[in-house]
Every structure is written in C-alpha cells, then in structure tokens.
Protein backbone atom coordinates (compact mmCIF):
# COMPACT_ATOMS: atom_id res chain seq x y z
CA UNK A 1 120.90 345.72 56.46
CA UNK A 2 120.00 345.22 52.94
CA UNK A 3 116.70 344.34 51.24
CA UNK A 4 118.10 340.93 49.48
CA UNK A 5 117.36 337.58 51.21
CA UNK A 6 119.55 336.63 53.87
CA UNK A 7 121.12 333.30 54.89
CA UNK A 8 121.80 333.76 58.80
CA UNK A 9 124.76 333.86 61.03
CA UNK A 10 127.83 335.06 60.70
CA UNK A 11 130.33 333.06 58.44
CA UNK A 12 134.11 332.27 59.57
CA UNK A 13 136.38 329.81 58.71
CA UNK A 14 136.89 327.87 55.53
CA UNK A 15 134.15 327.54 52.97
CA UNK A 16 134.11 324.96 50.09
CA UNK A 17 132.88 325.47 46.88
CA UNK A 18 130.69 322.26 45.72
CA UNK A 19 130.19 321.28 42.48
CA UNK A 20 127.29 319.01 40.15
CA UNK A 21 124.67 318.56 40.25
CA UNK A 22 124.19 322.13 42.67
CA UNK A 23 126.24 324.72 42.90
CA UNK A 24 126.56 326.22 45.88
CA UNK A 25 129.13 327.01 49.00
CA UNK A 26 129.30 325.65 51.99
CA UNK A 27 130.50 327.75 55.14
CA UNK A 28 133.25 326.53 57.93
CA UNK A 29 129.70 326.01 59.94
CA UNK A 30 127.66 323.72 57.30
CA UNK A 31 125.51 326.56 55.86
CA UNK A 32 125.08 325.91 52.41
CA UNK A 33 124.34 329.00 50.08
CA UNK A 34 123.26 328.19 46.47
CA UNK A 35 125.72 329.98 43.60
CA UNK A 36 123.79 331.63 41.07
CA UNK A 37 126.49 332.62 38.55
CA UNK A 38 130.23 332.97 38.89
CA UNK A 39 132.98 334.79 37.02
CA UNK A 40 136.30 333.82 36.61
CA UNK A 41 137.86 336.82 36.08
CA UNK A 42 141.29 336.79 38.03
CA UNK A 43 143.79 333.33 38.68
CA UNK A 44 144.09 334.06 42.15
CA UNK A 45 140.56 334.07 43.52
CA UNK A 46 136.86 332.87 42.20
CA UNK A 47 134.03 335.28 41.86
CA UNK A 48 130.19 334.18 42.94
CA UNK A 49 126.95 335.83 43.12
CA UNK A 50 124.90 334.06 45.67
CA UNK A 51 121.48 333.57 45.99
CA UNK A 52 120.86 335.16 49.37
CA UNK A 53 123.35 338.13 51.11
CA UNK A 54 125.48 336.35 54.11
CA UNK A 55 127.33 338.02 56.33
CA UNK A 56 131.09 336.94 57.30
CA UNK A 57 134.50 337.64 58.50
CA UNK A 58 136.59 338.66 55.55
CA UNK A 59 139.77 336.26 55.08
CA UNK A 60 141.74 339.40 54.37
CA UNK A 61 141.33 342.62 55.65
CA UNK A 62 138.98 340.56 59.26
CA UNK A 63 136.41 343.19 58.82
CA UNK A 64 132.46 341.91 58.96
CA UNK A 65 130.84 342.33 56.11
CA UNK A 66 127.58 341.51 54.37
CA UNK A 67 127.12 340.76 50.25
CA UNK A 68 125.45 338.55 47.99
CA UNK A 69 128.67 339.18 45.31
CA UNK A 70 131.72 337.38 47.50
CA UNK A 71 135.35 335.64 46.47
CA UNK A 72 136.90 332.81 47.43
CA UNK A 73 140.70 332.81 47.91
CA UNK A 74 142.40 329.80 49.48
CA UNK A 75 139.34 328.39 51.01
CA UNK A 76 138.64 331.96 52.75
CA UNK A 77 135.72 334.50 51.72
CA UNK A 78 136.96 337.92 50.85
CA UNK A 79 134.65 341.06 50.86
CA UNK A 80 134.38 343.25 47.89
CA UNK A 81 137.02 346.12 48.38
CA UNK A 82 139.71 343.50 49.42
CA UNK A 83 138.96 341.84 46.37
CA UNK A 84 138.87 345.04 43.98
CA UNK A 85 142.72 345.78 46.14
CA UNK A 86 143.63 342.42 44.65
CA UNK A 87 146.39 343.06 41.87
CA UNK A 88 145.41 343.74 38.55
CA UNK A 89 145.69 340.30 36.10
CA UNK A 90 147.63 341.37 33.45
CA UNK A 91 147.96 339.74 29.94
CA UNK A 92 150.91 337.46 28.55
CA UNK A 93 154.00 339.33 27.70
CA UNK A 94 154.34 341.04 24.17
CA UNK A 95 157.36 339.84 22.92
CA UNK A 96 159.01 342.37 20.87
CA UNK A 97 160.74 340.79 17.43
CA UNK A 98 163.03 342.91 15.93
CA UNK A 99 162.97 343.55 12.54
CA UNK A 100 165.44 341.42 10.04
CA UNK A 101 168.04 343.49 8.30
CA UNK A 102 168.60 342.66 4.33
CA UNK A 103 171.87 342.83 3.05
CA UNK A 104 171.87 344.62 -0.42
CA UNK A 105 171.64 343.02 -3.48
C-alpha cells in the first residue's frame, strides 16, 4: 500500500484518455482519474502521472499492480517495468555522405 491518494477498485479493460477542457482517464469501469502531467517520450505508448495511485491489471505482462506514474498502449494500462522493457526509441538514421573526390587540376 502506498501513502499517495488512492482512486478505488481494481482497473481492467480499456481506458480512454479524454481531452479539454480536463484531462484525465477514464477506466473500462467509468472511473475517471484526473492527469496531472504527461510525457511523450516514446511513439508507441503515452506516459501520465495521475493524481491519485490506482491499482490495475497490466495490459502486458497481467500482473496487478498499483502506481500513480502509468502508460497507455492501445487502449490498455501498462505498469512501470513493462513499460521500461518497452524497446528503446531510437533517433532517425545518420546517413553517411561520402566524401567527393577532385580530379587534379
């Protein structure tokens, strides 16, 4: 059990993340938990720190868990070590030019 407020229940199913004018996401069973800040940090899955800890069924790994810092990947929360496992985003390709050769003159 942790110290932070706590939304109750247990949340499965799909959530929904809900826009203006407040931000917050809604569990498969209507509970709404307001979004304090979120990072978008990989392509692949959003990153929110909630106002109160829930606890859920993780969309990946099925394991309960409890957080106030959760992702959302294809409408499904994810706890935090299945979305640190997530692969690394990696930067465009460096496209190597090779050098021109001068003909003497």
């Amino acid at each position: 059990m942790s110290i932070a407020p706590q939304a109750p229940g247990l949340g499965m199913g799909s959530v929904h993340v809900v826009g203006d004018p407040s931000h917050r996401i809604v569990l498969a069973d209507g509970l709404a938990v307001e979004i304090l800040a979120s990072y978008p940090v990989r392509p692949d899955a959003d990153l929110y720190s909630l106002a109160v800890a829930i606890e859920f069924r993780c969309g990946h790994c099925r394991h309960e868990s409890e957080a106030t810092l959760v992702a959302v990947r294809d409408h499904a929360l994810l706890c935090p070590g299945c979305y640190a496992d997530l692969d690394l985003v990696r930067g465009p390709p460096v496209m190597e030019i090779a050098p021109v050769q001068r003909s003497a003159a």
